[in-house]
C-alpha atoms as a PDB file:
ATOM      1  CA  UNK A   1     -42.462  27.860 -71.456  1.00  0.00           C
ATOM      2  CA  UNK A   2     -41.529  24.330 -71.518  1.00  0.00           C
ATOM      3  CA  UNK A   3     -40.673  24.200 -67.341  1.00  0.00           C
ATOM      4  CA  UNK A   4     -43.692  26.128 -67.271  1.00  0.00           C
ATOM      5  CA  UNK A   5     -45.937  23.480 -68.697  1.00  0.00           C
ATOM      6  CA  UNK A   6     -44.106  20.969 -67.067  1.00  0.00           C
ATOM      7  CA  UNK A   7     -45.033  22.064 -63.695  1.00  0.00           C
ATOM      8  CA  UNK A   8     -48.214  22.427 -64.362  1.00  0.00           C
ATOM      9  CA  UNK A   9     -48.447  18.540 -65.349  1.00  0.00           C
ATOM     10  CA  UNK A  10     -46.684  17.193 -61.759  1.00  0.00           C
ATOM     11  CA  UNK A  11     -49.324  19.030 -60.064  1.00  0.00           C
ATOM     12  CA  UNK A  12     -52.017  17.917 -61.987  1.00  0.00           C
ATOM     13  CA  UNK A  13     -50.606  14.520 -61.360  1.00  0.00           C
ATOM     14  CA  UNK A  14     -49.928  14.936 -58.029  1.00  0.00           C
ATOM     15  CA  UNK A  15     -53.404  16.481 -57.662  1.00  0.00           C
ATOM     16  CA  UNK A  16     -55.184  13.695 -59.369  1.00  0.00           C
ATOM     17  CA  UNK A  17     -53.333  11.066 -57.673  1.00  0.00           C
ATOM     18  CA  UNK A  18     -53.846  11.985 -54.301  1.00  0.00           C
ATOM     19  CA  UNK A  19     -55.656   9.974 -51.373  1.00  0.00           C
ATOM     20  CA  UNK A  20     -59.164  11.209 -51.291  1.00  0.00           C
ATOM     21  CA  UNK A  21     -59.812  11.616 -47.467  1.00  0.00           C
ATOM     22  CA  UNK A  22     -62.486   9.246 -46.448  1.00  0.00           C
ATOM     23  CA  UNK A  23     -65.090  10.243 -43.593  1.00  0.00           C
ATOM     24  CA  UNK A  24     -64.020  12.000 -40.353  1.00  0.00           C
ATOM     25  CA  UNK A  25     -64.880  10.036 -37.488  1.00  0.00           C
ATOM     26  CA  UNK A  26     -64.906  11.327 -33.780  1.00  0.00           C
ATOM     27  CA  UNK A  27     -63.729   9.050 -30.883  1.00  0.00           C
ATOM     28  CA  UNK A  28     -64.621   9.264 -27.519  1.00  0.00           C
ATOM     29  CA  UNK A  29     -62.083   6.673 -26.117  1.00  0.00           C
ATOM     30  CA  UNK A  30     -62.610   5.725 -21.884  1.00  0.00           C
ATOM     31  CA  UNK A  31     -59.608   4.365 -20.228  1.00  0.00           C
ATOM     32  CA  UNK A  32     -60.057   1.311 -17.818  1.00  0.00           C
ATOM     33  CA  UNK A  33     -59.541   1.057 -14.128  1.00  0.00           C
ATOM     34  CA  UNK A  34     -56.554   2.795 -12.119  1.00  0.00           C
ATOM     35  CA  UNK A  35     -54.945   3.917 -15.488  1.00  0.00           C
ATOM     36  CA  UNK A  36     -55.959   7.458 -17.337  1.00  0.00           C
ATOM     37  CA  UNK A  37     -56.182   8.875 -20.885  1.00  0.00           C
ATOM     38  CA  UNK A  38     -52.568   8.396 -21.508  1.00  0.00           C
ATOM     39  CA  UNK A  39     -53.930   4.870 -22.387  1.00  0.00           C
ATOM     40  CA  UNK A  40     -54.384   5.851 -25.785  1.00  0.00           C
ATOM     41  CA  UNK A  41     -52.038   8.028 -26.401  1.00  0.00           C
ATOM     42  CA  UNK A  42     -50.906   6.175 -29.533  1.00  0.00           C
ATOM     43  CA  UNK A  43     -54.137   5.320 -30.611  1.00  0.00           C
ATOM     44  CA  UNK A  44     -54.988   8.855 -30.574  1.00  0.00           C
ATOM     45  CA  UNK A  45     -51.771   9.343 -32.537  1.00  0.00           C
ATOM     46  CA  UNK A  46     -52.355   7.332 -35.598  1.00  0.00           C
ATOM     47  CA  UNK A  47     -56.273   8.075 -35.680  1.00  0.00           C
ATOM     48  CA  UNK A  48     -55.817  11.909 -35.392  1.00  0.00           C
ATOM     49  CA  UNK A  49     -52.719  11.128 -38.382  1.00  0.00           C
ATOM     50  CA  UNK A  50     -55.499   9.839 -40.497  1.00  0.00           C
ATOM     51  CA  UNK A  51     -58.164  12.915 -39.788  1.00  0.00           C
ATOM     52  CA  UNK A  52     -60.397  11.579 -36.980  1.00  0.00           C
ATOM     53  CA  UNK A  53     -61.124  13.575 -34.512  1.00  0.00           C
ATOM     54  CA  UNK A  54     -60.117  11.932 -30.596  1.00  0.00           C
ATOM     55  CA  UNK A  55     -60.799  12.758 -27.224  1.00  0.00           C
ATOM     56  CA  UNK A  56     -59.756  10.467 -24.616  1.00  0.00           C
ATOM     57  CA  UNK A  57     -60.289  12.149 -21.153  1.00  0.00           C
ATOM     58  CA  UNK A  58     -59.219  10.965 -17.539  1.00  0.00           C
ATOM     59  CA  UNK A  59     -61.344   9.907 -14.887  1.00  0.00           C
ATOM     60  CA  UNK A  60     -61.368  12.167 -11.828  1.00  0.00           C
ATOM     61  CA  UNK A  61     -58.682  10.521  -9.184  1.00  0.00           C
ATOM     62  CA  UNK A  62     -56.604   9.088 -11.815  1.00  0.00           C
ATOM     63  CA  UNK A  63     -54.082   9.583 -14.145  1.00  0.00           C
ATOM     64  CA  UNK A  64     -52.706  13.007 -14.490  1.00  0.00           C
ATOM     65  CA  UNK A  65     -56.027  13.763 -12.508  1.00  0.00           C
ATOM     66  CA  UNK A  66     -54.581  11.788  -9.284  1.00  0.00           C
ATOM     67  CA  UNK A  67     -54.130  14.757  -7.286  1.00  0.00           C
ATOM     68  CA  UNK A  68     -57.926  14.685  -7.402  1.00  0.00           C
ATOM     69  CA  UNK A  69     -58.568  11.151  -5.966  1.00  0.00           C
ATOM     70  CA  UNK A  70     -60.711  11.426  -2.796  1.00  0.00           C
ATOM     71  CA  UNK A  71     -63.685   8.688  -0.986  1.00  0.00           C
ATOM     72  CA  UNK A  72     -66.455  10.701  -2.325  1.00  0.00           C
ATOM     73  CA  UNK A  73     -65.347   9.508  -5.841  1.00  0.00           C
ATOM     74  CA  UNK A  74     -68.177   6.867  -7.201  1.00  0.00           C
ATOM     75  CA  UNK A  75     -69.575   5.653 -11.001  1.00  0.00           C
ATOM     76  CA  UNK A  76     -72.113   9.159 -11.135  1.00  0.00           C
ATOM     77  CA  UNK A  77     -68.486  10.840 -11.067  1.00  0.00           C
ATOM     78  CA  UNK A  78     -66.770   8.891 -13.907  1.00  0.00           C
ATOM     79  CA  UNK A  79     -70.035   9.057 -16.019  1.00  0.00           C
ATOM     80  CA  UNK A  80     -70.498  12.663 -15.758  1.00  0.00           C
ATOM     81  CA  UNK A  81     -67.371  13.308 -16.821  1.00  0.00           C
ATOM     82  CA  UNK A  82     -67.385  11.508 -20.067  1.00  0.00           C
ATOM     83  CA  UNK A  83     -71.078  12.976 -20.502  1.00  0.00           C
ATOM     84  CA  UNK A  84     -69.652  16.872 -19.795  1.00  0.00           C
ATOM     85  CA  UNK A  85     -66.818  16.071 -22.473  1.00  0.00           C
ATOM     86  CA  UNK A  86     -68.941  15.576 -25.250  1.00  0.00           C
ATOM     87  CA  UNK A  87     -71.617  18.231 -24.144  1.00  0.00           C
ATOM     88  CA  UNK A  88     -69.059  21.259 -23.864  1.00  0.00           C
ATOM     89  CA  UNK A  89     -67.124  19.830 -26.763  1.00  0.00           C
ATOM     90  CA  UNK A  90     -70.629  19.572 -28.756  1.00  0.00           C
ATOM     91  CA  UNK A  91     -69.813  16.076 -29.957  1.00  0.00           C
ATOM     92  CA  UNK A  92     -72.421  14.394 -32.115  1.00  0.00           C
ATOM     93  CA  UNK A  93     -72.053  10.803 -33.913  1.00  0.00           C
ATOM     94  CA  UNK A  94     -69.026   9.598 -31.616  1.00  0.00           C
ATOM     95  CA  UNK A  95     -67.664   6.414 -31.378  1.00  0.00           C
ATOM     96  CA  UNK A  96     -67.747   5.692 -27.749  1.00  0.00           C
ATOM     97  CA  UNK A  97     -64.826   3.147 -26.538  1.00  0.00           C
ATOM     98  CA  UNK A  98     -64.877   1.682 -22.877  1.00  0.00           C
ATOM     99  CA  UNK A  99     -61.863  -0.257 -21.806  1.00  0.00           C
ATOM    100  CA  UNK A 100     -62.004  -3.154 -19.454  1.00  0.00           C
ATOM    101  CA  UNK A 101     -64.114  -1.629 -16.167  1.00  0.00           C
ATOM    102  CA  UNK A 102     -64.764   1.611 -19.039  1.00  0.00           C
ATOM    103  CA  UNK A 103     -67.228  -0.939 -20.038  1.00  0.00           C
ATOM    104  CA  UNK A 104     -69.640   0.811 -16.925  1.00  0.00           C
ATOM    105  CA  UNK A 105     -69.004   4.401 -17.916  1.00  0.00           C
ATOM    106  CA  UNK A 106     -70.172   4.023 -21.115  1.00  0.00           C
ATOM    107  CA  UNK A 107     -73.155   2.017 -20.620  1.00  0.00           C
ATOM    108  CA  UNK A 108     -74.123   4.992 -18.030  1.00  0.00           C
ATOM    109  CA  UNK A 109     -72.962   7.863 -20.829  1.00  0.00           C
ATOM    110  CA  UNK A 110     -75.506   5.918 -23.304  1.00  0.00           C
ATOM    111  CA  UNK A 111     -78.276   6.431 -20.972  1.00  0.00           C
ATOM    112  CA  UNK A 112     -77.889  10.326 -20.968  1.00  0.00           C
ATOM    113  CA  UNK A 113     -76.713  10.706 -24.507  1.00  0.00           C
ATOM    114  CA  UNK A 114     -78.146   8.226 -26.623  1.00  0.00           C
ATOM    115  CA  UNK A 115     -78.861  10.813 -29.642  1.00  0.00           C
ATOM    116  CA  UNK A 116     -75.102  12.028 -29.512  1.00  0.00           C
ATOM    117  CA  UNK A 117     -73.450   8.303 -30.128  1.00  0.00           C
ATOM    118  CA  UNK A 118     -73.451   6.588 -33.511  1.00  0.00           C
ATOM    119  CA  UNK A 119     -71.322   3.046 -32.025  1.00  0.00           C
ATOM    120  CA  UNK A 120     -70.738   1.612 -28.880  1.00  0.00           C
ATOM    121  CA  UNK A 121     -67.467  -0.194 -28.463  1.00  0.00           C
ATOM    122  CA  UNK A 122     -66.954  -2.408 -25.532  1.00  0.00           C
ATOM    123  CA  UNK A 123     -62.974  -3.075 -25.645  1.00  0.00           C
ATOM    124  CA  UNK A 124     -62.727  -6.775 -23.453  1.00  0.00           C
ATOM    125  CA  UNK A 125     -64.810  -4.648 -20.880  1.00  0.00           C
ATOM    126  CA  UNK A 126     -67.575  -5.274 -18.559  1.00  0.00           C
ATOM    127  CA  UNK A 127     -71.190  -4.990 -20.065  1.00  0.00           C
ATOM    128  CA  UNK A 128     -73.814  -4.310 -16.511  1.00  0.00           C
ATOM    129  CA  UNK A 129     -77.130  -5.300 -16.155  1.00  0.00           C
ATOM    130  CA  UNK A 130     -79.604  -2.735 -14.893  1.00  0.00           C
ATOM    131  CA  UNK A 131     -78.807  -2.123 -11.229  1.00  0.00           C
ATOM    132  CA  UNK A 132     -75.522  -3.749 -11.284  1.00  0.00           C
ATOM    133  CA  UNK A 133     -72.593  -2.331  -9.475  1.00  0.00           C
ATOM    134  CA  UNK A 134     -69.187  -3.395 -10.904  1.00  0.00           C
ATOM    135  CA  UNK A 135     -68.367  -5.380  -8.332  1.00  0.00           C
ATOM    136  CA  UNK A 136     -71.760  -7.159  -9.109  1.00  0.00           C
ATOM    137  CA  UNK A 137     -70.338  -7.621 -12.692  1.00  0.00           C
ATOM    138  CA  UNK A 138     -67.144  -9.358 -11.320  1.00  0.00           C
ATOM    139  CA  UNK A 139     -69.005 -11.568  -9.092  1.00  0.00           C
ATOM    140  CA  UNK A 140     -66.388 -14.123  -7.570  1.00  0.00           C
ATOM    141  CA  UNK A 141     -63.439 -12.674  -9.250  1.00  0.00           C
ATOM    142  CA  UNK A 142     -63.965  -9.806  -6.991  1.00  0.00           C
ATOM    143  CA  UNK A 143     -63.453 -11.594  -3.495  1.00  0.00           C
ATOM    144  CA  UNK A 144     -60.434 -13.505  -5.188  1.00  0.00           C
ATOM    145  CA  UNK A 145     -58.631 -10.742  -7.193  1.00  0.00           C
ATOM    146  CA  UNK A 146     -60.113  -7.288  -6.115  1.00  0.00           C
ATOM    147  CA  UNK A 147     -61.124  -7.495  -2.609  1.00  0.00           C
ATOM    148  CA  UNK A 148     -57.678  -8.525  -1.237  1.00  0.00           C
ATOM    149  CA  UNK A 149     -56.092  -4.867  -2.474  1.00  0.00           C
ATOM    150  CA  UNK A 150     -58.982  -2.380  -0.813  1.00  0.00           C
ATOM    151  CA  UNK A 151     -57.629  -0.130   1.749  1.00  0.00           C
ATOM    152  CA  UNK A 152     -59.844   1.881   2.938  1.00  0.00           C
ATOM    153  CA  UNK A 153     -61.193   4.265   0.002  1.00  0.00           C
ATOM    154  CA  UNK A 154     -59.425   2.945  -2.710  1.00  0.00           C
ATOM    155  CA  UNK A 155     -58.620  -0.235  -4.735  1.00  0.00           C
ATOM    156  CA  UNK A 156     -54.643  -1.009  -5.182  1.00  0.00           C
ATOM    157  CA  UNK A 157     -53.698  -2.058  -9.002  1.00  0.00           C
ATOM    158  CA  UNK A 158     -53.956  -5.930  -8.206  1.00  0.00           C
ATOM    159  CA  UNK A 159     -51.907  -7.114 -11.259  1.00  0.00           C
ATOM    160  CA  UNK A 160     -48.028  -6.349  -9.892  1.00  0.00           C
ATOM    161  CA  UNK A 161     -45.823  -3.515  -9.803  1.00  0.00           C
ATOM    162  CA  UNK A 162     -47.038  -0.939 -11.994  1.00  0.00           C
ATOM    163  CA  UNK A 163     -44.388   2.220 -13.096  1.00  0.00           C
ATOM    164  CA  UNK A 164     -43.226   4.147 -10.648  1.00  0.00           C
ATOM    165  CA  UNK A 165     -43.013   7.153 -12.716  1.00  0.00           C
ATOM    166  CA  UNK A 166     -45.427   8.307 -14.924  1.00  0.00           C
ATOM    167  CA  UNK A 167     -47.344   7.644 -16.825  1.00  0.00           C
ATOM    168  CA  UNK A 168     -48.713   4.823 -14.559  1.00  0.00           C
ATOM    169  CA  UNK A 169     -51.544   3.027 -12.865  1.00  0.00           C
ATOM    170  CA  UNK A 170     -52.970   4.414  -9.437  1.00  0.00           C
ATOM    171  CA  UNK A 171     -55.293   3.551  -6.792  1.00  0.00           C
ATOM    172  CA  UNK A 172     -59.121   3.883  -7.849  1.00  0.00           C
ATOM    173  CA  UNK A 173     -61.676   5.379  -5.430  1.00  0.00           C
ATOM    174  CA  UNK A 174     -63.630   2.208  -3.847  1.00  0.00           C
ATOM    175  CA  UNK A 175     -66.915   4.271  -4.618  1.00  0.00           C
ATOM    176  CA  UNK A 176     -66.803   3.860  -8.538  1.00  0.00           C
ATOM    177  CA  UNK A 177     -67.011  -0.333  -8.128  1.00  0.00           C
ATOM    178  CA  UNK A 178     -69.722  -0.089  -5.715  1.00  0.00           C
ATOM    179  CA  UNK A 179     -71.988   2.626  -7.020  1.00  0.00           C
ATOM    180  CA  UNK A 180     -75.336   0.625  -8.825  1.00  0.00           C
ATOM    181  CA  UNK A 181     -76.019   1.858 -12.255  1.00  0.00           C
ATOM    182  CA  UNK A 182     -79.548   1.871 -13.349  1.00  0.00           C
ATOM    183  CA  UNK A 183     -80.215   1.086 -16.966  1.00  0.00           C
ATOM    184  CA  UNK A 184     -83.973   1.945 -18.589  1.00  0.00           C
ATOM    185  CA  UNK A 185     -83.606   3.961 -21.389  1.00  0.00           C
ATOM    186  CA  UNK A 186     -85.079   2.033 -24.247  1.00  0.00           C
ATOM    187  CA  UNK A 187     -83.472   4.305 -27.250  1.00  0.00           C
ATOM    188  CA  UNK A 188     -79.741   3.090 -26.316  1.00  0.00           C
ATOM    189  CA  UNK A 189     -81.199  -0.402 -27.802  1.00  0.00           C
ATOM    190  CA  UNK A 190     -81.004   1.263 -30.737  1.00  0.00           C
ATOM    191  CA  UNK A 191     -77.137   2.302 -30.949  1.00  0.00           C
ATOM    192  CA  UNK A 192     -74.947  -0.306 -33.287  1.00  0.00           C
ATOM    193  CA  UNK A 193     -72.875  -1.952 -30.636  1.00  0.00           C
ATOM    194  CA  UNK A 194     -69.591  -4.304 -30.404  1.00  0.00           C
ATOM    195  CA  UNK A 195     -68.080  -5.908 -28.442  1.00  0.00           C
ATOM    196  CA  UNK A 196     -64.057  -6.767 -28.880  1.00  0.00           C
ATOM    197  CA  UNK A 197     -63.370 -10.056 -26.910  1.00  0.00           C
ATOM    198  CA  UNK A 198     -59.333 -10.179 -26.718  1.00  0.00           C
ATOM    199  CA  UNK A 199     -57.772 -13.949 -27.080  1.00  0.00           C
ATOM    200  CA  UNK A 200     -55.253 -16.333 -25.925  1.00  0.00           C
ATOM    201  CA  UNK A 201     -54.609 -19.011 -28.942  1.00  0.00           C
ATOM    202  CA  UNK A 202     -57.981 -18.478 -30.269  1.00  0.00           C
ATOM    203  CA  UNK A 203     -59.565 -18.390 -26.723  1.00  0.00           C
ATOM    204  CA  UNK A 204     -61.389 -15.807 -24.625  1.00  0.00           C
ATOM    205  CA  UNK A 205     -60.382 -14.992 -21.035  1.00  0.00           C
ATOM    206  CA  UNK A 206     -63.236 -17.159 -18.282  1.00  0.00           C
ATOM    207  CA  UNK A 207     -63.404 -14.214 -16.416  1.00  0.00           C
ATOM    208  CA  UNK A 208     -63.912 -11.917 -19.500  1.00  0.00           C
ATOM    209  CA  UNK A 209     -66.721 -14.209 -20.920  1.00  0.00           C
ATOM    210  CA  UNK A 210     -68.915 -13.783 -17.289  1.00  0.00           C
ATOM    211  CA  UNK A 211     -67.975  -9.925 -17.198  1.00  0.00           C
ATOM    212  CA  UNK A 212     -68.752  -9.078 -20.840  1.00  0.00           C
ATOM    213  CA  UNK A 213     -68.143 -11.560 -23.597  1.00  0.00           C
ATOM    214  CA  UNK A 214     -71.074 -13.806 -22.747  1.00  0.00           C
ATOM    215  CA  UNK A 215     -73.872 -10.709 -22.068  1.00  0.00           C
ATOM    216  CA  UNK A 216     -72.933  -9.779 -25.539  1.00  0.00           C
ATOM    217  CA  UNK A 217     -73.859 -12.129 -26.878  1.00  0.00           C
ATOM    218  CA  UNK A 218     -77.367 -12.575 -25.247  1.00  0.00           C
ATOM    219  CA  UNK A 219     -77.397  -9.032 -26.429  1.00  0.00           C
ATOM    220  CA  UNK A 220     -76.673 -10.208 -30.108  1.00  0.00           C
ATOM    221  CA  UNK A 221     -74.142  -7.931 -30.187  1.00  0.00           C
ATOM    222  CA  UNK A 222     -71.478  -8.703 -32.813  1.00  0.00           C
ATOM    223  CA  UNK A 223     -68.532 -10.171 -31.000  1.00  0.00           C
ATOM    224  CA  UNK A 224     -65.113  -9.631 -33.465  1.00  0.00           C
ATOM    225  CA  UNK A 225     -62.096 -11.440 -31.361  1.00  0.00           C
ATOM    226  CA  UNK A 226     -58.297  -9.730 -31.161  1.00  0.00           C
ATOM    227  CA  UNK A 227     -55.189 -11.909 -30.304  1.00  0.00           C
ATOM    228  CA  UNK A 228     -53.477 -10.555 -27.759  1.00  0.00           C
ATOM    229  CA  UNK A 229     -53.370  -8.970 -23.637  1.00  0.00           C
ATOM    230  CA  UNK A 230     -55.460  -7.185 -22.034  1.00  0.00           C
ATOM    231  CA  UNK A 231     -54.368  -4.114 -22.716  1.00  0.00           C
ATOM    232  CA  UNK A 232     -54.839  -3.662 -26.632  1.00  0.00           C
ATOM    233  CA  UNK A 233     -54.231   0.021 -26.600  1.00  0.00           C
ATOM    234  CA  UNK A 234     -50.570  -0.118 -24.498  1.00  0.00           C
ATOM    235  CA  UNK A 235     -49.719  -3.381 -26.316  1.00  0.00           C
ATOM    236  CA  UNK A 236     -50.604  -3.377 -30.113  1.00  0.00           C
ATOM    237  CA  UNK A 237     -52.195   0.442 -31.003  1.00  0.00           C
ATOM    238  CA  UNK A 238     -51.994   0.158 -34.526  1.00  0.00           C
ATOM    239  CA  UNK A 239     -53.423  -3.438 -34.323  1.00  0.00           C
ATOM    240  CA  UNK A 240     -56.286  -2.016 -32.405  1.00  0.00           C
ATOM    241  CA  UNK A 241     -56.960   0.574 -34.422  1.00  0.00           C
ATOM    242  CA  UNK A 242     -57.637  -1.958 -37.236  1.00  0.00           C
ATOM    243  CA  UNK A 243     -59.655  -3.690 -35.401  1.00  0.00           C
ATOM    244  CA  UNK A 244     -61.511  -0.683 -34.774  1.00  0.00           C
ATOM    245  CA  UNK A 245     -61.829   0.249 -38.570  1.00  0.00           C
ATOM    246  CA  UNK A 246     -63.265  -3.500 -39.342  1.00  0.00           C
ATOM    247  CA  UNK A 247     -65.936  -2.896 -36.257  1.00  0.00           C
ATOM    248  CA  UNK A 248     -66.892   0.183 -38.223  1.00  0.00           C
ATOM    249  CA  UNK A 249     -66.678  -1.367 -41.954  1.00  0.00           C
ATOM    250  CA  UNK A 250     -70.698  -0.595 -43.104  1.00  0.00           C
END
């Protein structure tokens, strides 16, 4: 009898002292240029560990999709198929994440899905202007840093060798920089949106500021800043992840 009742107490104890799980969250996270899904791969690891919900699909021509990559590859492409994910998936409230040139996809998913995304995160990414291409966002950093690697239908990773296994970075179709986007719906005003400005010593990145940090802020978006490269999600996951949770903090 005695075991008995005290068996009953450790799981009343163990019952009562137990985490209560806060809110579910769904992320929607969109990889940068030449890279893929596998990104996040460990961001999607400790946010799925704490009961979000995480989708973080591949571009067509990249990643594990690079047997895919052809000319006729352009922004509508990329767009769609972030917009298809979250349609077939039925996705409602998401947290929408674009990653460096991500920034485009997800301002043209907010056009076609405004009533399915609760935040927009823009993750050191570029933030267009109605019309703008993103070569139009990178203005003179494209002649000195992109330009130099097209050949032909695609643009070479321009930052040094990249893995040559995979995972790894590929070639992106030419099509997706120079494809316009056109920006006019007027209820994606209305979506909560950051933007996460990454930081040398304190500092942004020059070319960051023109290509996203400083049209947030004309925006009034809340800018939170995050020590560190680049690439926050291959670098520092679990760092990024808090910063996500302190974008997200009501």
């Amino acid at each position: 009898m005695m075991k008995k009742l005290l068996l009953i107490s450790i799981l009343l104890l163990s019952t009562c002292c137990m985490a209560q799980p806060g809110a579910k969250r769904t992320f929607v996270l969109v990889h940068g240029a030449w890279s893929g899904g596998w990104d996040y791969a460990r961001v999607d690891s400790i946010l799925t560990a704490r009961g979000d919900l995480v989708y973080r699909p591949t571009l067509t021509g990249l990643g594990e999709r690079v047997h895919l990559s052809n000319a006729k590859i352009n922004l509508t492409t990329y767009i769609n198929d972030v917009v298809n994910v979250i349609r077939f998936e039925n996705l409602s409230d998401v947290v929408l994440v674009g990653h460096s040139f991500g920034g485009m996809v997800i301002s043209g998913v907010a056009e076609q899905l405004p009533d399915r995304i609760s935040r927009l995160i823009y993750l050191d990414a570029m933030v267009p202007n109605d019309g703008e291409s993103a070569r139009d966002v990178c203005g003179k950093i494209w002649d000195g840093m992109i330009a130099p690697f097209v050949r032909d239908s695609l643009v070479l990773y321009p930052f040094g060798a990249t893995s040559q296994s995979p995972p790894m970075d590929v070639p992106q179709p030419l099509g997706t920089y120079l494809e316009p986007l056109r920006i006019s719906n007027p209820a994606v005003r209305h979506i909560p949106t950051s933007f996460i400005a990454m930081t040398k010593n304190g500092q942004t990145n020059a070319g960051t500021d023109k290509m996203g940090v400083d049209r947030a802020r004309v925006r009034n978006w809340p800018v939170f800043k995050m020590e560190g490269g680049h690439y926050a999600m291959r670098e520092q996951p679990a760092n990024l992840v808090k910063k996500f949770d302190q974008v997200l903090a009501p």
